[in-house]
Protein backbone atom coordinates (compact mmCIF):
# COMPACT_ATOMS: atom_id res chain seq x y z
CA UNK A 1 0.00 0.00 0.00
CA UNK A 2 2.69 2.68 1.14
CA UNK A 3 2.79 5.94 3.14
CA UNK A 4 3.49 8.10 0.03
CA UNK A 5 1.22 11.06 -1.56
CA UNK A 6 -1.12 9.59 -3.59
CA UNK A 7 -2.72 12.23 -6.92
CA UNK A 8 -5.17 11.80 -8.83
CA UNK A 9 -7.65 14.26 -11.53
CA UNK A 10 -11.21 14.76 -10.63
CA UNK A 11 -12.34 14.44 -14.04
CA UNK A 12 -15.66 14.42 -14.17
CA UNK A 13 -17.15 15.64 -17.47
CA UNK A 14 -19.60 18.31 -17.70
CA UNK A 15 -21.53 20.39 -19.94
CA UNK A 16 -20.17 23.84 -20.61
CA UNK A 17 -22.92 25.44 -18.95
CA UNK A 18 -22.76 23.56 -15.85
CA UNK A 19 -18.91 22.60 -15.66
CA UNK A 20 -17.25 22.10 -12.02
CA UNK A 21 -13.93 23.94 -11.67
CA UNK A 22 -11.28 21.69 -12.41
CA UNK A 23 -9.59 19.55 -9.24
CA UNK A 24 -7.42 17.45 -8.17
CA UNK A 25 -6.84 15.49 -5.00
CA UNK A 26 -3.61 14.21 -3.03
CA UNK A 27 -3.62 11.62 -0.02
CA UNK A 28 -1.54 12.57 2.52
CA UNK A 29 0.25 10.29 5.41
CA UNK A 30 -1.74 7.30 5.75
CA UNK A 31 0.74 6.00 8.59
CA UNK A 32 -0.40 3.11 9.29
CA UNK A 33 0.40 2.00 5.46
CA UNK A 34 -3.54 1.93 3.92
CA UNK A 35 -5.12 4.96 4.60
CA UNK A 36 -4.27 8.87 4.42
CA UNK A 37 -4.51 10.93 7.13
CA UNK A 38 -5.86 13.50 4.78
CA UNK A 39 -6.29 14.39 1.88
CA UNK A 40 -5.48 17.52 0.08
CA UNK A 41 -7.76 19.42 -2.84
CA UNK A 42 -6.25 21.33 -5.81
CA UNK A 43 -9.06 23.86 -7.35
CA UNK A 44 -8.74 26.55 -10.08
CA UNK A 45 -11.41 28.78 -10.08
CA UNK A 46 -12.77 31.78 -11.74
CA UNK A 47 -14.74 34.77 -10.23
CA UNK A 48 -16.13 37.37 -12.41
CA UNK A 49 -16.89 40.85 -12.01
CA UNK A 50 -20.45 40.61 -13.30
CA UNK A 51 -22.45 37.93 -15.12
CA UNK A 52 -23.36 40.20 -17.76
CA UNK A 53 -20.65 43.04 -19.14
CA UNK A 54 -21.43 46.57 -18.16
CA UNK A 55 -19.56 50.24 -18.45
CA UNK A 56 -18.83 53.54 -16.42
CA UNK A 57 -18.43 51.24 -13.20
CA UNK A 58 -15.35 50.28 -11.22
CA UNK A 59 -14.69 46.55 -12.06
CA UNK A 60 -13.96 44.23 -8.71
CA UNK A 61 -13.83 40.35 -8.84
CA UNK A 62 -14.39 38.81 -5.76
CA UNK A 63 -13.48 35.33 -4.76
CA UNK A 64 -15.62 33.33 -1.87
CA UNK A 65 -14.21 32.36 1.25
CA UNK A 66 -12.54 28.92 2.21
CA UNK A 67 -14.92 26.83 3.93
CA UNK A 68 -14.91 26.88 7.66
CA UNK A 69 -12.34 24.30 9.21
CA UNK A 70 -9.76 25.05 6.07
CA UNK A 71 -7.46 27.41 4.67
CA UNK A 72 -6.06 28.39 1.38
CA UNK A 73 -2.64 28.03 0.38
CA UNK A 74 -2.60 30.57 -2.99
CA UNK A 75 -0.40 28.89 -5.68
CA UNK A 76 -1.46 31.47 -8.52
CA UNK A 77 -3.38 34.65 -8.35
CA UNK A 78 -4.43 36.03 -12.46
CA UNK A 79 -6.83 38.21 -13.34
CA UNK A 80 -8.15 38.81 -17.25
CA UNK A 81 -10.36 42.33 -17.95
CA UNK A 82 -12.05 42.01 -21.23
CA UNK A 83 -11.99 45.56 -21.92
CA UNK A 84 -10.55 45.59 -25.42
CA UNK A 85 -10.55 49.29 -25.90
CA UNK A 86 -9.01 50.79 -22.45
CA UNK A 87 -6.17 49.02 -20.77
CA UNK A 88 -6.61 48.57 -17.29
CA UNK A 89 -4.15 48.84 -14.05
CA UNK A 90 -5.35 46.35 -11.52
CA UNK A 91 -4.22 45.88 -7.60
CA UNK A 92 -4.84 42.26 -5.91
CA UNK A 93 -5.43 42.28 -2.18
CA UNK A 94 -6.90 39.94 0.36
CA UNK A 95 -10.13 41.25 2.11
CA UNK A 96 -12.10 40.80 5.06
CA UNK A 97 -15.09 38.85 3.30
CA UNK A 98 -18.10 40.99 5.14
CA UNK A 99 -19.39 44.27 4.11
CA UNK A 100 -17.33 44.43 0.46
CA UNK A 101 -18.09 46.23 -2.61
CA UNK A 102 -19.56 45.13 -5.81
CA UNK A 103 -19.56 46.00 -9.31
CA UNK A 104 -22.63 47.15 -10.19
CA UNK A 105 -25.18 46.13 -7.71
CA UNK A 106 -26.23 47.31 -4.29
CA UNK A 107 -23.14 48.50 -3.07
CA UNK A 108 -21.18 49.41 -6.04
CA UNK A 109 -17.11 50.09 -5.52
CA UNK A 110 -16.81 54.05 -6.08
CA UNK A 111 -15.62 55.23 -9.57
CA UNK A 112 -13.49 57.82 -7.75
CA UNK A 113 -10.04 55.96 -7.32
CA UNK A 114 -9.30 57.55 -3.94
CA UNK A 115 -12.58 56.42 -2.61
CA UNK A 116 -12.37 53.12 -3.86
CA UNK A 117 -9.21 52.63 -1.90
CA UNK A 118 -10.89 54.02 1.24
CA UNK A 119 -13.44 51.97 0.88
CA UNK A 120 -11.17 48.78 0.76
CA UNK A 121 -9.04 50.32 3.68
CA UNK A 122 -9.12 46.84 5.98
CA UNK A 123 -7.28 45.20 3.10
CA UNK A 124 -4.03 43.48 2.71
CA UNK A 125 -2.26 44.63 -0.86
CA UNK A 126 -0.89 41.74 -2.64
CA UNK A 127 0.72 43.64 -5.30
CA UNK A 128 -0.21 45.29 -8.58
CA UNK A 129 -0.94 43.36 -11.92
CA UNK A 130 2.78 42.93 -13.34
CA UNK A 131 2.75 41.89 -17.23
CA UNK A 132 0.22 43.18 -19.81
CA UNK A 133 -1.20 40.41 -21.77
CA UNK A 134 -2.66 39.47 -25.17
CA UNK A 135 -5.43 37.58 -26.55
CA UNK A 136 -3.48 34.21 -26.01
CA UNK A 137 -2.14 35.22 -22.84
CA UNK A 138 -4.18 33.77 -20.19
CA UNK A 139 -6.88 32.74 -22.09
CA UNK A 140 -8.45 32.62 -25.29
CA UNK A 141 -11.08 35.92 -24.74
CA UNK A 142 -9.93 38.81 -26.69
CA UNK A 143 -8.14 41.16 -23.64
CA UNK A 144 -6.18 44.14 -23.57
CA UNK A 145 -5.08 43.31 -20.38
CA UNK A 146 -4.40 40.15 -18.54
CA UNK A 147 -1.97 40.44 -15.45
CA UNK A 148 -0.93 37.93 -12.47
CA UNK A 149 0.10 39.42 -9.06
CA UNK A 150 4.00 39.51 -8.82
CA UNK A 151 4.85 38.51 -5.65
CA UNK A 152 2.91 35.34 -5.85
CA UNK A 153 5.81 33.70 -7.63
CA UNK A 154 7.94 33.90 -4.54
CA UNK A 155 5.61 34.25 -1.52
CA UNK A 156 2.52 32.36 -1.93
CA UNK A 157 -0.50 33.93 0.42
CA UNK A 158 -2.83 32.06 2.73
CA UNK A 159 -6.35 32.99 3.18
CA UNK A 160 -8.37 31.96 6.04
CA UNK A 161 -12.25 31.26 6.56
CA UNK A 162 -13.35 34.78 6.52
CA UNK A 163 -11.56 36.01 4.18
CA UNK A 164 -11.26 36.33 0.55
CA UNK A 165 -9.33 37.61 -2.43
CA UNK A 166 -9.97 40.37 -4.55
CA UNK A 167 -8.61 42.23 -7.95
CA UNK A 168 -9.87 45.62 -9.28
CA UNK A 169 -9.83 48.13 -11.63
CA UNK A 170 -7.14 51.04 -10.69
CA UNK A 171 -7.41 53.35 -13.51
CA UNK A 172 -8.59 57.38 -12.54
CA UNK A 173 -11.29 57.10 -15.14
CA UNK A 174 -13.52 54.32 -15.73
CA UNK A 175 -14.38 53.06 -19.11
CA UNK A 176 -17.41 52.91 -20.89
CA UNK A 177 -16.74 49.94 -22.77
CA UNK A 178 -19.11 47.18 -21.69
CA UNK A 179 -16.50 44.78 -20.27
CA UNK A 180 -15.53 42.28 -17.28
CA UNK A 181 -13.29 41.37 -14.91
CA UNK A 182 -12.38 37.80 -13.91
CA UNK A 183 -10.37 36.44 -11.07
CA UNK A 184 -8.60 33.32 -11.14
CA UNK A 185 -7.12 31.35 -8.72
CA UNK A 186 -5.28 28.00 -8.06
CA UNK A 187 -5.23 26.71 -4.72
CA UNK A 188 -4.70 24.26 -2.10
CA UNK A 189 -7.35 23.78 0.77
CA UNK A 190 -6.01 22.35 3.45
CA UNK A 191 -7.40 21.61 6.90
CA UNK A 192 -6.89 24.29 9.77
CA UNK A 193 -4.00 22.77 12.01
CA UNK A 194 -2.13 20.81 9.07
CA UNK A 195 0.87 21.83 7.75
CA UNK A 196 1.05 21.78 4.07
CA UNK A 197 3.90 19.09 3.59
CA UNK A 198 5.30 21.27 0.22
């Protein structure tokens, strides 16, 4: 049987319109030689901005919060703005997951720049988008700007139930362009109290 990490692929197929982020799973421990102590679940997923495009509004992509009893260990943080006539600056923070700003709904993030950092004022910067991209950058949408926070290469972030990750729009002037803003992220979820063993 052995002690060793065990991987394999969730692949279970879906239709596009219903399609699971993909995973993947590794066995941890398993000490006494059959079982794993724990196991360990890979996820990419996408957040988006809005579900359908809009203009004239300060783009923010919000991802959810890791599920109580587990933390986050951020391998990649990339985010993709469809806006194919106005490129885009973006920050990447991590956020308090209560009270935040949306797009374009209720509680829309302010298209003043200096008020949309005030309003985000309990955040942790990550760092600012670092390389502009083009369509066959990060994905295969048309995009004048795709960008992956820079200091993710070296320090990798945790988040923690109650807490979540976010990327926005840091231009002075919004655009009218009826465009998006997506959030990616590939992570590890691992169980509060276990050390991730890489």
């Amino acid at each position: 049987m052995g002690g060793g990490p065990r991987a394999y692929w969730n692949v279970d197929p879906q239709p596009a319109a219903t399609a699971k982020a993909p995973t993947a799973q590794i066995s941890v421990g398993g000490s006494d030689q059959c079982g794993a102590d724990y196991i360990l679940n890979f996820r990419l997923e996408q957040f988006d901005s809005v579900s359908v495009d809009v203009g004239n509004v300060r783009h923010i992509a919000v991802s959810k919060s890791p599920r109580s009893g587990y933390y986050w260990r951020v391998l990649q943080l990339d985010a993709l703005d469809s806006d194919t006539v106005t490129q885009h600056s973006l920050e990447f923070a991590l956020a308090p997951a209560t009270a935040l700003p949306s797009t374009n709904g209720a509680d829309p993030l302010s298209t003043t720049l200096v008020d949309a950092y005030k309003r985000l004022g309990y955040s942790i910067r990550i760092g600012p988008g670092s390389s502009r991209g083009g369509t066959s950058d990060l994905t295969t949408i048309a995009s004048a700007n795709g960008s992956f926070a820079s200091p993710m290469q070296l320090d990798p972030v945790i988040v923690s139930p109650g807490w979540c990750l976010v990327a926005f729009e840091v231009n002075t002037a919004v655009s009218a362009s009826l465009h998006r803003l997506s959030l990616r992220v590939l992570y590890v979820e691992v169980p509060v109290g276990v050390e991730i063993p890489f």
